[in-house]
Every structure is written in structure tokens, then in C-alpha cells.
C-alpha atoms as a PDB file:
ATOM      1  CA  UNK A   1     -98.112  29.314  59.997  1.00  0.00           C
ATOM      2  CA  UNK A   2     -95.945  29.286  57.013  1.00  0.00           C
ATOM      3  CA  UNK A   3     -94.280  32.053  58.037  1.00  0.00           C
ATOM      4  CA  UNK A   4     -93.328  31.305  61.508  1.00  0.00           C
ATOM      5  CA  UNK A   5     -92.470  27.805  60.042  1.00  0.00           C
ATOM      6  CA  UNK A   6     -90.126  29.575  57.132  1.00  0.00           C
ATOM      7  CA  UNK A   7     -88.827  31.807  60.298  1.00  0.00           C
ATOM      8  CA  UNK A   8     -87.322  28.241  61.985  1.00  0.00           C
ATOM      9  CA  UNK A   9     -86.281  26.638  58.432  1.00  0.00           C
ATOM     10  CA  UNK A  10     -88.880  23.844  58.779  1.00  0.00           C
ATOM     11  CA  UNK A  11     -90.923  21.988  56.942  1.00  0.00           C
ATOM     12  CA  UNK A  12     -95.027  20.801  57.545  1.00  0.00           C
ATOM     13  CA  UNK A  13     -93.155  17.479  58.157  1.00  0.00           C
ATOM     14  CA  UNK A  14     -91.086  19.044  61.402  1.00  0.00           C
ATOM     15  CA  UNK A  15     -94.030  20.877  62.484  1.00  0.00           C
ATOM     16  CA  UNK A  16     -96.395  18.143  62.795  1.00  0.00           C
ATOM     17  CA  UNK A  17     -93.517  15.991  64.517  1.00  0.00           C
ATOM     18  CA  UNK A  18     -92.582  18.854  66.648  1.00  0.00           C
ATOM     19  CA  UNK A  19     -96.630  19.422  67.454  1.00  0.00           C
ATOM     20  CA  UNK A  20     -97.587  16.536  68.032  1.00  0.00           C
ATOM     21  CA  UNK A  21    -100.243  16.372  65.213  1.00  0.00           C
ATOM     22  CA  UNK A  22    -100.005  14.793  62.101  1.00  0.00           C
ATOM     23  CA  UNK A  23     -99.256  16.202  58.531  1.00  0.00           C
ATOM     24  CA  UNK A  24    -102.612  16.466  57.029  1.00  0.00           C
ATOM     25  CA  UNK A  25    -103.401  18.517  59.902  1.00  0.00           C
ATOM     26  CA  UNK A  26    -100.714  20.920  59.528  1.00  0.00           C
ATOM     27  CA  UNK A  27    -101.727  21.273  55.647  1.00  0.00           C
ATOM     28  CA  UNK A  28    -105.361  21.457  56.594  1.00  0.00           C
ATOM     29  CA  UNK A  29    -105.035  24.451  58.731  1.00  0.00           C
ATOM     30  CA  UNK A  30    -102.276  26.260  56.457  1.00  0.00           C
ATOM     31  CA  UNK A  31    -104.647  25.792  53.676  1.00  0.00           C
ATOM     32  CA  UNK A  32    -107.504  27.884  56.003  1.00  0.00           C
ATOM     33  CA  UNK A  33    -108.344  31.032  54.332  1.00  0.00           C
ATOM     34  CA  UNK A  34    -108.138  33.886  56.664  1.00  0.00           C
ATOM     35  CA  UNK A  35    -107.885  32.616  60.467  1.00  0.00           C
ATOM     36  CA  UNK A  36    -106.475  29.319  60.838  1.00  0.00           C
ATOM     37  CA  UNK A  37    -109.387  27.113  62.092  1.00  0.00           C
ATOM     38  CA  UNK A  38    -108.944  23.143  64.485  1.00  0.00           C
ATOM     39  CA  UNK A  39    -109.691  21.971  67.387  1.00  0.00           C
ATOM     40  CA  UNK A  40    -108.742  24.221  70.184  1.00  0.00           C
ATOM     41  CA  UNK A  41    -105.883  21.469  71.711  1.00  0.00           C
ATOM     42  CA  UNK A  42    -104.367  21.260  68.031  1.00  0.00           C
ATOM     43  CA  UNK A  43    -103.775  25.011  68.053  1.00  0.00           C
ATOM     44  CA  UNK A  44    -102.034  25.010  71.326  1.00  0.00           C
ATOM     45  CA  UNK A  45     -99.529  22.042  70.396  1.00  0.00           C
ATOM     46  CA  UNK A  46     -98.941  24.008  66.986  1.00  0.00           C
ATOM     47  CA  UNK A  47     -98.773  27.228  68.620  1.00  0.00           C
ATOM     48  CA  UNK A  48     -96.833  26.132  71.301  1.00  0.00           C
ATOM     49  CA  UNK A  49     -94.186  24.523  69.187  1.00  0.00           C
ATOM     50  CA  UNK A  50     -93.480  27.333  67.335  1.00  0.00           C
ATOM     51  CA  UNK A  51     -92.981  29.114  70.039  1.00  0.00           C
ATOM     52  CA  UNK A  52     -90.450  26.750  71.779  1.00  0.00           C
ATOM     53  CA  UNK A  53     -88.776  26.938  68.280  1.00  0.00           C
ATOM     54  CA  UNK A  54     -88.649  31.096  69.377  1.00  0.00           C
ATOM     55  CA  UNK A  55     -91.489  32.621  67.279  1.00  0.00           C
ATOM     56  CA  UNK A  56     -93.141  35.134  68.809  1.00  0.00           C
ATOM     57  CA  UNK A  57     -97.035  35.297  67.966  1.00  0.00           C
ATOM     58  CA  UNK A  58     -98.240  38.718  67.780  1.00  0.00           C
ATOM     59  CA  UNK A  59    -101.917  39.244  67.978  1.00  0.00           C
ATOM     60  CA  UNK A  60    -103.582  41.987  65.785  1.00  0.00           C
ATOM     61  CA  UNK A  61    -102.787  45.932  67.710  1.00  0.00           C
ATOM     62  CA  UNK A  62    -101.144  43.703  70.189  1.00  0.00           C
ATOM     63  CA  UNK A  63     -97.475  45.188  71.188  1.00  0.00           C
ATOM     64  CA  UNK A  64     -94.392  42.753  71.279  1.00  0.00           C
ATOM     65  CA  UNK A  65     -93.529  41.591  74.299  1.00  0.00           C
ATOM     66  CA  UNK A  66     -90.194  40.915  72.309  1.00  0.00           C
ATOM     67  CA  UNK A  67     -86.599  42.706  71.640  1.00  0.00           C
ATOM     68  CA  UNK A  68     -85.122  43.290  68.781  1.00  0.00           C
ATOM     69  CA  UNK A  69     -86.452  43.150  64.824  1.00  0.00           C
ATOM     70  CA  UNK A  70     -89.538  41.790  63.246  1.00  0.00           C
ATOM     71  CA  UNK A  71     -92.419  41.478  60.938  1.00  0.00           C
ATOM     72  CA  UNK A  72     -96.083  42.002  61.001  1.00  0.00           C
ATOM     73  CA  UNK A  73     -98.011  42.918  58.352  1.00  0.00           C
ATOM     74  CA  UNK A  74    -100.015  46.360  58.212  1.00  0.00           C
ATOM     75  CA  UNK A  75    -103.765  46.861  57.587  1.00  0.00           C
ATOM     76  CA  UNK A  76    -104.297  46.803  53.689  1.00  0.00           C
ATOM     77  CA  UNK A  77    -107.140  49.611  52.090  1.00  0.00           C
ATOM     78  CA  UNK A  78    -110.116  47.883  50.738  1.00  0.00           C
ATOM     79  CA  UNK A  79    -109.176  48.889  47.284  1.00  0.00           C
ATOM     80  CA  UNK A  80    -105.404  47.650  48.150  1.00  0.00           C
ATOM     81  CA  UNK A  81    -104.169  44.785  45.620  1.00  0.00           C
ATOM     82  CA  UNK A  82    -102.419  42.101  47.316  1.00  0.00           C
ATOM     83  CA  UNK A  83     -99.165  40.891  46.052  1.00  0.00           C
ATOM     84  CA  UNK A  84     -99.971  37.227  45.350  1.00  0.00           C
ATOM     85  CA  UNK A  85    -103.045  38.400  43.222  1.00  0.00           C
ATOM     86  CA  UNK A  86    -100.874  40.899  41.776  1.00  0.00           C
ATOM     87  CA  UNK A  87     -98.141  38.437  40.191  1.00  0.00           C
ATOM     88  CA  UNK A  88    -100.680  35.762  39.249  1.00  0.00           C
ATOM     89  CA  UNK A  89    -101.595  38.222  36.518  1.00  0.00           C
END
């Protein structure tokens, strides 16, 4: 979610306006480890705002339906150091 939301320029402020939900929601479910976790409707406002803002959610192996650039990230070995971890050292 912070991603797509950096990828329109907006804050958790805009998103919860643009959503429908409100801002401790929008923390709350950015501050998920792993999968984002709510209530199914909460998902689809969030999800479907981004979208109308023109981010394209990709599913894991799931092709773009999409033109054009973009980002996903790739499958990381087990003994793979993530970057964040990395620099907090």
C-alpha cells in the first residue's frame, strides 16, 4: 500500500478520504506484516481507489494486464538479506 500510495504522491490522509475509510484504518493495514489483513469491503474501497488513481495491482506470477514500465518485486532466497534489515545495521 505504501507503494502504490508513493506511486500517486499521496498521503494515508488522501487514501482514507479517497477510500472511504478512515486513517487509523489505512495505518492499521500498512502496519500488517506480510499480507495486508481487514474486512473484506475495506480492501475493495482501498483497492479500488488506488486503482481509480491508475495503479495497477499485480498478483503474485500473475502477468500485467498493463502497457508500458513497472515494478514488482522478485522472489528473495531464504538466506537473502533484505534491504531494510540490511541498513538498520
Amino acid at each position: 500500500m505504501r507503494a502504490a500510495r508513493a506511486l500517486l504522491g499521496i498521503d494515508q490522509k488522501e487514501l482514507a478520504r479517497l477510500a472511504g475509510v478512515s486513517l487509523p484504518t489505512i495505518q492499521r493495514m500498512e502496519a500488517s506484516d506480510g499480507q495486508v489483513r481487514g474486512v473484506v469491503d475495506t480492501l475493495v474501497r482501498v483497492i479500488s481507489a488506488l486503482e481509480r488513481g491508475g495503479v495497477e495491482l499485480i498478483g503474485e506470477d500473475a502477468p500485467s494486464q498493463g502497457r508500458g514500465r513497472g515494478v514488482r518485486l522478485r522472489e528473495i532466497a531464504p538466506s537473502a538479506t533484505r534491504i531494510d534489515k540490511e541498513a538498520s545495521k
